[in-house]
Protein backbone atom coordinates (compact mmCIF):
# COMPACT_ATOMS: atom_id res chain seq x y z
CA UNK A 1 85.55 92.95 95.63
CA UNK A 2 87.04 95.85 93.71
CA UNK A 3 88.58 97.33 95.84
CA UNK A 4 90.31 93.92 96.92
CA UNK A 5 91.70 93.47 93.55
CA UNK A 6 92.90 97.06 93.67
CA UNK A 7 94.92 95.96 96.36
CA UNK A 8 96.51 93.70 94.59
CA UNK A 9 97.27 94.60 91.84
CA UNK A 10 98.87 97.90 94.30
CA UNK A 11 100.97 95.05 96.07
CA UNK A 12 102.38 93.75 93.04
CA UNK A 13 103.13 97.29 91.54
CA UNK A 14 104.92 98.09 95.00
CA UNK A 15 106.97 94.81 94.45
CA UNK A 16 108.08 95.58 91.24
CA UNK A 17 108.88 99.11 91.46
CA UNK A 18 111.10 97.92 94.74
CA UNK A 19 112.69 95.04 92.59
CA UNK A 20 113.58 98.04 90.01
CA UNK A 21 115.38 100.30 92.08
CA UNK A 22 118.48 97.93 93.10
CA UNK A 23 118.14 96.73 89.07
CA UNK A 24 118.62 100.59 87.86
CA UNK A 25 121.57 101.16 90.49
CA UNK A 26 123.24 97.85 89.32
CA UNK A 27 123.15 99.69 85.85
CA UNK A 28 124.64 102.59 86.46
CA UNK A 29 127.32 101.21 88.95
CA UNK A 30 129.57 98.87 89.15
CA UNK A 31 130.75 98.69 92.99
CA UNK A 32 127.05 99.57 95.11
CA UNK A 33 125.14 96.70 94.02
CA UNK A 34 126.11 93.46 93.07
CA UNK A 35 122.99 91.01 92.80
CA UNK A 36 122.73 88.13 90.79
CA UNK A 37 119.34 86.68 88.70
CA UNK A 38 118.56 84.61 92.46
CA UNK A 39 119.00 87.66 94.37
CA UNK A 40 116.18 89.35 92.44
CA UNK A 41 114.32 85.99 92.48
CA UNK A 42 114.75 85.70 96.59
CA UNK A 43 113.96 89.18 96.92
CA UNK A 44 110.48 89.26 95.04
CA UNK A 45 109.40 85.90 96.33
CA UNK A 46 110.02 87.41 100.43
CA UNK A 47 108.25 90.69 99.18
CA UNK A 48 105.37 89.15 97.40
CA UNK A 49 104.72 86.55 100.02
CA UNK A 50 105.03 89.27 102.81
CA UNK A 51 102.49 91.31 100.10
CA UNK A 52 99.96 88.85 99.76
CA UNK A 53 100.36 87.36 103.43
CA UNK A 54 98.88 90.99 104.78
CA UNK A 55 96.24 90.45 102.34
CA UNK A 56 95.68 87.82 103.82
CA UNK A 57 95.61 89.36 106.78
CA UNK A 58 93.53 92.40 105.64
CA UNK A 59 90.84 90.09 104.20
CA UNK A 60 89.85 87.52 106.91
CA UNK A 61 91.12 88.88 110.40
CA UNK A 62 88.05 91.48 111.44
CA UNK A 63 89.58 93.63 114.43
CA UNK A 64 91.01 96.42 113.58
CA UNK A 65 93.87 95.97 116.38
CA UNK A 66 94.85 92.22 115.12
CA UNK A 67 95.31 93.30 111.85
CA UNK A 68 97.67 95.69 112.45
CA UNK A 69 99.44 93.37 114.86
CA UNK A 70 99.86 90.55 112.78
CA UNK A 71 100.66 92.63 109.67
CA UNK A 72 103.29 94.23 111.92
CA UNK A 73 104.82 91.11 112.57
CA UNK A 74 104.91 90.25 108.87
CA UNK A 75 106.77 93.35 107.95
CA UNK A 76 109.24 92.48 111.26
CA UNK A 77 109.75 89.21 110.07
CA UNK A 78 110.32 90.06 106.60
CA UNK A 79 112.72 92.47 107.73
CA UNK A 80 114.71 90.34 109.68
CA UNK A 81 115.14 87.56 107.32
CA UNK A 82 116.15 90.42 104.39
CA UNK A 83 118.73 91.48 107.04
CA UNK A 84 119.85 88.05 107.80
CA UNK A 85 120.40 87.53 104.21
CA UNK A 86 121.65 90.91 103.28
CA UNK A 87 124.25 90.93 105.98
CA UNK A 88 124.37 87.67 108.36
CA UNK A 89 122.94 89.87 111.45
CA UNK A 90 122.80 86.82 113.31
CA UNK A 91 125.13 84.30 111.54
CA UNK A 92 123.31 81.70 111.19
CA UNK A 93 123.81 79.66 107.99
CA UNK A 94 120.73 80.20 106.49
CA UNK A 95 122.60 83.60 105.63
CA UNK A 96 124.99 81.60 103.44
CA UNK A 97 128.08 81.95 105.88
């Protein structure tokens, strides 16, 4: 159970310390980085859900092969929508175009 929790609380760290590095580069320039409050909000509700849906994963799937599979496909979809959003890889207008 403890070392569940230390999971956890590692996932959130990781999502934080992510959602700090485009925050520090929006401080110190102008032109790179341009996200509004939403942007930030979007970006740690995908991470976090991705987070917590591997721990999902990691807690009730029991072969070693599915979990990596279906935590694989997490991170693929997670970076597909983040592209999608970022840049409108596929223009759909979920993307905002």
């Amino acid at each position: 159970m403890i070392a569940q929790n230390k999971r956890l609380f590692l996932i959130m760290l990781t999502v934080g310390i992510l959602l700090l590095i485009p925050f520090t580069v929006m401080q110190f320039t102008t032109s790179e980085v341009n996200w509004s409050p939403i942007d930030f909000l979007t970006a740690g509700v995908l991470l976090m859900g991705t987070g917590l849906a591997c721990e999902l994963v990691l807690r009730k799937v029991k072969k070693k092969s599915y979990r990596i599979a279906l935590c694989a496909a997490l991170l693929l979809a997670l970076a597909l929508v983040w592209a999608e959003l970022a840049v409108g890889l596929f223009g759909t207008p979920f993307a905002g175009s």
